[in-house]
N, C-alpha and C. Protein backbone atom coordinates (compact mmCIF):
# COMPACT_ATOMS: atom_id res chain seq x y z
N UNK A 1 0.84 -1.19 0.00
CA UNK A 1 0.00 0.00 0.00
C UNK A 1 0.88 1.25 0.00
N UNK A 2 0.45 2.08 -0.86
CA UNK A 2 1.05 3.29 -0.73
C UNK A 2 0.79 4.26 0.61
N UNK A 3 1.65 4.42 1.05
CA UNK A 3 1.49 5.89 2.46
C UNK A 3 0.08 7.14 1.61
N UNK A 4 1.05 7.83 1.04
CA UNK A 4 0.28 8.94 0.34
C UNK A 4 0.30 9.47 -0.82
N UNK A 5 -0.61 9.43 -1.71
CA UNK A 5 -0.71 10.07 -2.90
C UNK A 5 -1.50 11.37 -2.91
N UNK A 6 -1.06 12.36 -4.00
CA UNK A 6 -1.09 13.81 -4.14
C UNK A 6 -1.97 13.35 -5.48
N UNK A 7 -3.49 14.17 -5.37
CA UNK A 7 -4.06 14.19 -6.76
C UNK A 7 -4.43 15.55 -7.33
N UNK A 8 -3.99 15.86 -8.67
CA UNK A 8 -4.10 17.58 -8.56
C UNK A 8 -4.63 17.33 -10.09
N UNK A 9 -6.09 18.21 -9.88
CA UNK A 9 -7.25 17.74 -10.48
C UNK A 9 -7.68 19.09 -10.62
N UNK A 10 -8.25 19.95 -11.72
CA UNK A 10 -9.35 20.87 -11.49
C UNK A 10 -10.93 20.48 -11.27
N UNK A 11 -10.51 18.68 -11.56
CA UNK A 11 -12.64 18.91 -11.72
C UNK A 11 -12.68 18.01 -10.46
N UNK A 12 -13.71 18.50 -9.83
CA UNK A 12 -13.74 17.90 -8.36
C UNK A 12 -14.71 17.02 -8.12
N UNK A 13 -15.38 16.57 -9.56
CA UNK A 13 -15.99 14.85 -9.36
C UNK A 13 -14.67 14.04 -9.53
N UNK A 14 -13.85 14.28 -11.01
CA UNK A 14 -12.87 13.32 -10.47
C UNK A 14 -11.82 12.89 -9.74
N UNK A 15 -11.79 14.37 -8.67
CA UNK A 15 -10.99 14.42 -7.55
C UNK A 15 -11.78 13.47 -6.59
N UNK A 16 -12.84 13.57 -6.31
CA UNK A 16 -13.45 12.41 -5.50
C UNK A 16 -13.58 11.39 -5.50
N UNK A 17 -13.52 10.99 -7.22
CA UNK A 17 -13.73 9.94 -7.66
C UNK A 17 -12.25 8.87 -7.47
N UNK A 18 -11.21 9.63 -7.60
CA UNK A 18 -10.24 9.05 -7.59
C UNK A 18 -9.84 8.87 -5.99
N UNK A 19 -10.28 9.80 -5.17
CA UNK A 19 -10.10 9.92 -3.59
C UNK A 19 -10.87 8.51 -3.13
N UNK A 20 -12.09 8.31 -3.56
CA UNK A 20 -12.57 7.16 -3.37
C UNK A 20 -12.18 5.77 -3.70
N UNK A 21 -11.63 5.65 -4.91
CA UNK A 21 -10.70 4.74 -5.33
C UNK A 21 -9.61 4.28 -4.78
N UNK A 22 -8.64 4.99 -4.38
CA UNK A 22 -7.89 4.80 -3.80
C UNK A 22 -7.50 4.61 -2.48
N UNK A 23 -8.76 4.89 -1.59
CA UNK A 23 -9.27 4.49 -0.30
C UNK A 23 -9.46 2.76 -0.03
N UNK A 24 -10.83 3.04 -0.97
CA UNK A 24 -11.73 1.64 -0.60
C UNK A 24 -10.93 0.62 -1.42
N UNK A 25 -10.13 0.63 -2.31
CA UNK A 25 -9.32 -0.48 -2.92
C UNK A 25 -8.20 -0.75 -1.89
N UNK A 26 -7.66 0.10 -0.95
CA UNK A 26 -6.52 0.08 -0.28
C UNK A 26 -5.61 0.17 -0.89
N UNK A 27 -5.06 1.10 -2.32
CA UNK A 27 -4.25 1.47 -2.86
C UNK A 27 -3.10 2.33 -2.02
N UNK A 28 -3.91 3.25 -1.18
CA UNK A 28 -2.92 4.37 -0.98
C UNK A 28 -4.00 4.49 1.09
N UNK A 29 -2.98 4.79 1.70
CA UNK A 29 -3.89 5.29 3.17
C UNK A 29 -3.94 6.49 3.66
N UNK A 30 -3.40 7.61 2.97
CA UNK A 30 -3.84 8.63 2.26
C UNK A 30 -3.75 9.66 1.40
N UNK A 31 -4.93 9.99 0.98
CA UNK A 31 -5.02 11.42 -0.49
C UNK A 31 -5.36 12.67 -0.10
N UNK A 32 -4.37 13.08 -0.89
CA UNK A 32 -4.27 14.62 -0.50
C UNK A 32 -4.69 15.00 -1.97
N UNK A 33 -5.39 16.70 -2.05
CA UNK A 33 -5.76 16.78 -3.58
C UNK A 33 -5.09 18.43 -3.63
N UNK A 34 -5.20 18.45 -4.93
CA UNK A 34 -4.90 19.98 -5.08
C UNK A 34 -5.41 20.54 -6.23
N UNK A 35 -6.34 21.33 -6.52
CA UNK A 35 -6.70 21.70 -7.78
C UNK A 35 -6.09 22.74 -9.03
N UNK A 36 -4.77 22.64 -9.13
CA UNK A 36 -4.23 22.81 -10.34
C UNK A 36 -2.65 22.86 -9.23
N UNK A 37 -1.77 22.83 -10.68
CA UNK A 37 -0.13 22.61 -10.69
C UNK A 37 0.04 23.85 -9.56
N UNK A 38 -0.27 24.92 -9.30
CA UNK A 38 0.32 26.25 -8.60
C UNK A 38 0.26 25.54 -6.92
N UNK A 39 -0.97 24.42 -7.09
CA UNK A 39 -1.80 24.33 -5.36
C UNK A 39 -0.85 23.62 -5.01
N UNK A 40 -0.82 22.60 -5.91
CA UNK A 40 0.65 21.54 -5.87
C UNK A 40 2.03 21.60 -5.27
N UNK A 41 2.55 22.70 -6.19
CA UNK A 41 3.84 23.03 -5.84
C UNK A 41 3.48 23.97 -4.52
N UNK A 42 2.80 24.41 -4.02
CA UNK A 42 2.79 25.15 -2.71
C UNK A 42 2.50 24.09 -1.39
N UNK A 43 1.67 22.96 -1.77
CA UNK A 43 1.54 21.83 -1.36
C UNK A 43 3.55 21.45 -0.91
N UNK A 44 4.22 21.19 -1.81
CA UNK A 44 5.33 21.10 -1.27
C UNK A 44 6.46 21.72 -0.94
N UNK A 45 5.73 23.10 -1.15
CA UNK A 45 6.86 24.03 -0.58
C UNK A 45 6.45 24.43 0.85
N UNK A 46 5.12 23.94 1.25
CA UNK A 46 4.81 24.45 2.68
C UNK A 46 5.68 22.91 3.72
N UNK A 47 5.61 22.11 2.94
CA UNK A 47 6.06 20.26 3.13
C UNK A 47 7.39 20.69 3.76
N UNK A 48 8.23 21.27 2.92
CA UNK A 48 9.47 21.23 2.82
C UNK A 48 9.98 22.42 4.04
N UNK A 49 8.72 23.20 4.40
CA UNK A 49 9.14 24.47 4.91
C UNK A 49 9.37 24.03 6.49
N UNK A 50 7.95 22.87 6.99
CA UNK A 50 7.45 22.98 7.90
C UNK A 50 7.83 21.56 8.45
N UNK A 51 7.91 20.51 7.88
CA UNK A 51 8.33 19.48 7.79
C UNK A 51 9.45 18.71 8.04
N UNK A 52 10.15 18.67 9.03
CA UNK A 52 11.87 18.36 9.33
C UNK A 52 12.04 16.82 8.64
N UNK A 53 11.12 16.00 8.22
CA UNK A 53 10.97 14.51 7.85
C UNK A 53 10.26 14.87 6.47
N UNK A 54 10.38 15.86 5.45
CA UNK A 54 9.51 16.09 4.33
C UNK A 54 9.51 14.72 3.36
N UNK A 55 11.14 14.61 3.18
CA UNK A 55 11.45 13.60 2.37
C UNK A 55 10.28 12.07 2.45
N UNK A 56 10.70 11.92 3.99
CA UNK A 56 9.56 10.31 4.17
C UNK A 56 8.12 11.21 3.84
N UNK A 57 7.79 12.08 4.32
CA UNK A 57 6.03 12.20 4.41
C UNK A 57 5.79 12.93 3.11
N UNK A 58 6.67 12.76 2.23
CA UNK A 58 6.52 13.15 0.68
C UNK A 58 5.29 12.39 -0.01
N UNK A 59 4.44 12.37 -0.72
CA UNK A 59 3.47 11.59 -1.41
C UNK A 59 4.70 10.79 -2.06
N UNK A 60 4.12 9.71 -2.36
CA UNK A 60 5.25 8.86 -3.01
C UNK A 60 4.55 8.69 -4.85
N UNK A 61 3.37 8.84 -4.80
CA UNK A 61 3.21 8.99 -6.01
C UNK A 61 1.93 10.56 -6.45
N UNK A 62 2.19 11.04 -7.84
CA UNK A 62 1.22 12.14 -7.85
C UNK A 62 0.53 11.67 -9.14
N UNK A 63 -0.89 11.57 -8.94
CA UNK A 63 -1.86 11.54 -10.21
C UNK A 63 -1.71 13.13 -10.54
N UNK A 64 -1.40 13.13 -11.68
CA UNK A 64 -1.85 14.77 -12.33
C UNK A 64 -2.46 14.78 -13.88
N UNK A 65 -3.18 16.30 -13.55
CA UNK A 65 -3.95 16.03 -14.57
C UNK A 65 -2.84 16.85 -15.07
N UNK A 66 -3.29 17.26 -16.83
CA UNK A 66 -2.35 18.34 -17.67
C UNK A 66 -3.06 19.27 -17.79
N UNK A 67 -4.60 19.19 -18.05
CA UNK A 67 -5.52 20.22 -18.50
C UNK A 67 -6.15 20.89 -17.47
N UNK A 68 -5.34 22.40 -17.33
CA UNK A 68 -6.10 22.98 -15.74
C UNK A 68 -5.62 24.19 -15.85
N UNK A 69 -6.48 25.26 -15.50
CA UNK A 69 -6.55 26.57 -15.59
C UNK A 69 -5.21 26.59 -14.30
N UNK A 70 -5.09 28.32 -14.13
CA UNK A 70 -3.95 28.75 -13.31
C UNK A 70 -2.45 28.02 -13.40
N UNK A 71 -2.52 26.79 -13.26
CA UNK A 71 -1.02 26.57 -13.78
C UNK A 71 -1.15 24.82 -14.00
N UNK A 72 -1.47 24.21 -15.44
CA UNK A 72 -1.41 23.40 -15.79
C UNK A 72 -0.38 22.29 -15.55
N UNK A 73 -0.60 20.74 -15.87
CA UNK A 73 -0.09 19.72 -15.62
C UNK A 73 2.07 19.92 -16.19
N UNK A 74 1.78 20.50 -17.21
CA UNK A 74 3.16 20.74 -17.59
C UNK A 74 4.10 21.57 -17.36
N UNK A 75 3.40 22.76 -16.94
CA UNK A 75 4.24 24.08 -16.20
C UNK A 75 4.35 23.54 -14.68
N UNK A 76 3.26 22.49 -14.10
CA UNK A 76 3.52 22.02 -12.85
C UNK A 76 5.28 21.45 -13.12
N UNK A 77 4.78 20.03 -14.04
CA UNK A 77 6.49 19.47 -14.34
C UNK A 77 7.30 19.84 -14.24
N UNK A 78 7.62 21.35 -15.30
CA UNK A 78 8.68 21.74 -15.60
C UNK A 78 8.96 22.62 -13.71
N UNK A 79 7.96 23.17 -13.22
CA UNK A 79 8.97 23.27 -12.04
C UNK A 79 9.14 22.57 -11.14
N UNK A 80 8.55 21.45 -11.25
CA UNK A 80 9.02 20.45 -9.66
C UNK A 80 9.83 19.36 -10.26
N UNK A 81 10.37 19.30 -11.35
CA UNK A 81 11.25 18.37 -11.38
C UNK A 81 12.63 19.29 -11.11
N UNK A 82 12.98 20.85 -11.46
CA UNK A 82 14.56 20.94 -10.87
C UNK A 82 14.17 21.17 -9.40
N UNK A 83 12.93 21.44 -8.67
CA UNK A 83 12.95 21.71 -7.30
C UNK A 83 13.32 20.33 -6.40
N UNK A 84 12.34 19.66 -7.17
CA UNK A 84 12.30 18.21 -6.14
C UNK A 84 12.43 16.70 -6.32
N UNK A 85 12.87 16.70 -8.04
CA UNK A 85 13.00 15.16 -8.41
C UNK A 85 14.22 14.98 -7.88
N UNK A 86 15.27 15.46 -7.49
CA UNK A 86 16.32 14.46 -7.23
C UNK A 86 16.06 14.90 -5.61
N UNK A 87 15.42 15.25 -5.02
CA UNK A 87 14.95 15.15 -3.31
C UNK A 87 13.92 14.35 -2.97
N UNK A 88 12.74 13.77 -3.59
CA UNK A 88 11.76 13.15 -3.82
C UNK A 88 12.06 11.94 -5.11
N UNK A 89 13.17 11.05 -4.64
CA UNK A 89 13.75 10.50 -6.07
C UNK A 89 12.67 9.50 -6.33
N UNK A 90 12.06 9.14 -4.55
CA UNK A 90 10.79 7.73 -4.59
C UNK A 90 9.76 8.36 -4.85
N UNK A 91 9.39 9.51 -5.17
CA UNK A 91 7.82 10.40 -5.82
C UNK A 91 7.68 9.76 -7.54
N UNK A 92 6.64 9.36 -7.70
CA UNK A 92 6.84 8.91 -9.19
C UNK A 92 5.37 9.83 -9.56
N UNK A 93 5.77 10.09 -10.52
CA UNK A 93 4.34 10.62 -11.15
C UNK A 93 3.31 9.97 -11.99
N UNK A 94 2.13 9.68 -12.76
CA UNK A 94 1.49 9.05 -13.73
C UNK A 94 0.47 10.59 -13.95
N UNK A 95 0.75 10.13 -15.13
CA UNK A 95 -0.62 11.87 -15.80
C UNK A 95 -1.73 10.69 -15.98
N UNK A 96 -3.17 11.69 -15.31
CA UNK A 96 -4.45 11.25 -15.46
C UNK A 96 -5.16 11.78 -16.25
N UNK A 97 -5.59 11.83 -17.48
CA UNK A 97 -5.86 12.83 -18.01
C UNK A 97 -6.98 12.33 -19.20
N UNK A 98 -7.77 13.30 -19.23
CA UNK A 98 -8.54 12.58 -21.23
C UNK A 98 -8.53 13.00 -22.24
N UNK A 99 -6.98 13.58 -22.11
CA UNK A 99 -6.72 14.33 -23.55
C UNK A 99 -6.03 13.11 -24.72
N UNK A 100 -6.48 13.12 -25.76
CA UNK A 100 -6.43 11.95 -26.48
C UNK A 100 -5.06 12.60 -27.87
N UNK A 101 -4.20 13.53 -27.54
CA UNK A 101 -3.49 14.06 -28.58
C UNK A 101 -2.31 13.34 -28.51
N UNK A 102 -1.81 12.82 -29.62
CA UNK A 102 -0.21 12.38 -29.07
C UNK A 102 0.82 13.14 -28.90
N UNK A 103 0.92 14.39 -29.21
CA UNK A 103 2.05 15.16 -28.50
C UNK A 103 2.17 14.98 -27.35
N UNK A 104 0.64 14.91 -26.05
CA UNK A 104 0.90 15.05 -24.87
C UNK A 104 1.49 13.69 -24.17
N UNK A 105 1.04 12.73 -24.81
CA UNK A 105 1.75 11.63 -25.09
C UNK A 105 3.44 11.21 -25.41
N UNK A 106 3.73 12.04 -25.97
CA UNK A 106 4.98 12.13 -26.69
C UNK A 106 5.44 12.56 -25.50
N UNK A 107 5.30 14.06 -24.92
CA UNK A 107 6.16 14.52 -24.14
C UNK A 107 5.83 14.53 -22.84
N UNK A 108 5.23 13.60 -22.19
CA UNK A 108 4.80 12.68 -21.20
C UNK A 108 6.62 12.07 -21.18
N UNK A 109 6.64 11.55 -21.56
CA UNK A 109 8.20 10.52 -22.20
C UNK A 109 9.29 11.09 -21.68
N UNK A 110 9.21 12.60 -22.19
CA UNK A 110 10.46 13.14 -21.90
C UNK A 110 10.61 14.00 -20.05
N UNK A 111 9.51 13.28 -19.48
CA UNK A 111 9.81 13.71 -18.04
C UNK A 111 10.19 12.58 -17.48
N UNK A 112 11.36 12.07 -17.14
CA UNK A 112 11.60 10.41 -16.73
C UNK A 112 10.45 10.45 -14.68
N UNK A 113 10.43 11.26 -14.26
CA UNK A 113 9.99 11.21 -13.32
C UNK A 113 8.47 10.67 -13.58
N UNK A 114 7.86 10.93 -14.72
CA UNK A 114 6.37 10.48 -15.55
C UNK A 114 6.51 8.74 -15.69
N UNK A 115 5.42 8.17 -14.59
CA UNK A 115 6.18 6.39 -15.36
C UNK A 115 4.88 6.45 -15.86
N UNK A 116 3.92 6.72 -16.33
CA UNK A 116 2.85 6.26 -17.10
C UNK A 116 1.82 7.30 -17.51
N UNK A 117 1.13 6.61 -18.08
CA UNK A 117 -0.04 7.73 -18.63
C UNK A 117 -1.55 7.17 -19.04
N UNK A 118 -2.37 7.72 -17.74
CA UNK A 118 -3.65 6.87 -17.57
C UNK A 118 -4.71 7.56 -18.43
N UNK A 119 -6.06 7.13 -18.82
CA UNK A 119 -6.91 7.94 -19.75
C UNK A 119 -7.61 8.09 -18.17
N UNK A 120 -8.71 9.21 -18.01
CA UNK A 120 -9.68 9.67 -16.85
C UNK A 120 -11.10 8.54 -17.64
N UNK A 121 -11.64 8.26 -16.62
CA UNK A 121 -11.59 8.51 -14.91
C UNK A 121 -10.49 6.71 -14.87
N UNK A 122 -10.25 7.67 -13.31
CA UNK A 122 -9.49 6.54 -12.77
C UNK A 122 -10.15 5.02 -12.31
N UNK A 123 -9.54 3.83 -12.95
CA UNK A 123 -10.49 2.66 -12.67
C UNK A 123 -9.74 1.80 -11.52
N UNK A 124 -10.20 0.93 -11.49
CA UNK A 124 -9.59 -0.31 -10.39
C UNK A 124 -8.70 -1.20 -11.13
N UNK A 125 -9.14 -1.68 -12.37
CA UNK A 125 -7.49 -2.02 -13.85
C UNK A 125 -6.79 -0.64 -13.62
N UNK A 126 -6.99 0.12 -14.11
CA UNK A 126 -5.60 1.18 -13.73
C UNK A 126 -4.78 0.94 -12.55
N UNK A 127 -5.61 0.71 -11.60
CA UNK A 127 -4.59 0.79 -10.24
C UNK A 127 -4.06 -0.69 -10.18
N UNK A 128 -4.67 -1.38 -10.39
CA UNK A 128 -4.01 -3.15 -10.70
C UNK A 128 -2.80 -2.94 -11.62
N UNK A 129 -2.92 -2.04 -12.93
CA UNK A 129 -1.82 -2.19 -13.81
C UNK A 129 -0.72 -1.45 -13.05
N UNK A 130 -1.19 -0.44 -12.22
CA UNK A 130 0.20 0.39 -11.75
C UNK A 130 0.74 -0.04 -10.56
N UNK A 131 0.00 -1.25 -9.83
CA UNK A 131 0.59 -1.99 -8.51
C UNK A 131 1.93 -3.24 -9.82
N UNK A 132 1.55 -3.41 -10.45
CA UNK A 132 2.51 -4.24 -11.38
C UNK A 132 3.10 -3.40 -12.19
N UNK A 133 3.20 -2.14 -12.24
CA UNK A 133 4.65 -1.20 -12.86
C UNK A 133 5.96 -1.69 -12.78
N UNK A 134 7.09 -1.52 -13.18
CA UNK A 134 7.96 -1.75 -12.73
C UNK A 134 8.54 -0.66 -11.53
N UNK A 135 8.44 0.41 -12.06
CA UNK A 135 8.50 1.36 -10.87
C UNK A 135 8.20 1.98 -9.35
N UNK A 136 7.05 0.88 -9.75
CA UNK A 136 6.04 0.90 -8.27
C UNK A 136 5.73 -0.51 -7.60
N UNK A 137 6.70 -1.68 -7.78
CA UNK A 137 6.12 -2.69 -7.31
C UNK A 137 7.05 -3.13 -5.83
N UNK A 138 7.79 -2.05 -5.76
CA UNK A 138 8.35 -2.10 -4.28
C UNK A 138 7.71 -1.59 -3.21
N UNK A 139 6.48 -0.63 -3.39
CA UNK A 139 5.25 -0.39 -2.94
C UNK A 139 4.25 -1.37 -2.88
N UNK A 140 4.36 -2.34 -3.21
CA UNK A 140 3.47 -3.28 -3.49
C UNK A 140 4.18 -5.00 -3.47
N UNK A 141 4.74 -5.11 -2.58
CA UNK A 141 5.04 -6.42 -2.33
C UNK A 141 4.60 -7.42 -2.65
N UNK A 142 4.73 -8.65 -3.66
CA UNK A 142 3.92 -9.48 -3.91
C UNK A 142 3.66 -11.26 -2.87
């Protein structure tokens, strides 16, 4: 089971939806949400501020969406990977998203901290396929 996952969502059925998921499956024991990339990164700059143990009580994984007013899934990326991927090296990310374009696809790729890329809404096969990631199955003991 995962400690804690970070879900940063503008639409707040599928912030619930996924909050619920990841509860009652026993994926994660707990979710924290944030509604766009800006809430996020303040999410871990208050972590880091206040936090003498930030590193362990880091979410270990973040659902994000890409498509979100105030500061989107990719301007999130581009600043928390020089802030915090090599401080958060066990934070893995997966984009949740239902944008069906392959660019975003494409450059999904080029964030190595990105191990996957789910279509919305989040299902119970999604979370089965990402307990068998390679990236995440040390979270998940078999």
């Amino acid at each position: 089971m995962i400690k804690k996952v970070l879900c940063v969502d503008d639409d707040t059925i599928a912030l619930t939806i996924s909050q619920l998921l990841l509860k009652r499956t026993g994926f994660a024991a707990e979710v924290i949400t944030a509604i766009d990339g800006s809430d996020a990164l303040e999410y871990f700059e208050k972590l880091f501020a206040e936090d003498p143990n930030a590193v362990e009580n880091a979410p270990e994984l973040i659902l994000l969406d890409i498509n979100m007013p105030v500061m989107n899934g990719w301007e999130f990326l581009q600043s928390f990977v020089p802030l915090y991927e090599n401080k958060l090296a066990k934070t893995r990310i997966v984009i949740l998203s239902s944008t069906i374009d392959p660019e975003d696809f494409a450059l999904a790729k080029k964030f190595p901290v990105v191990i996957q890329f789910i279509s919305k809404p989040l299902s119970i096969d999604n979370l089965e396929e990402l307990k068998s990631h390679e990236r995440m199955t040390d979270l998940f003991p078999a």
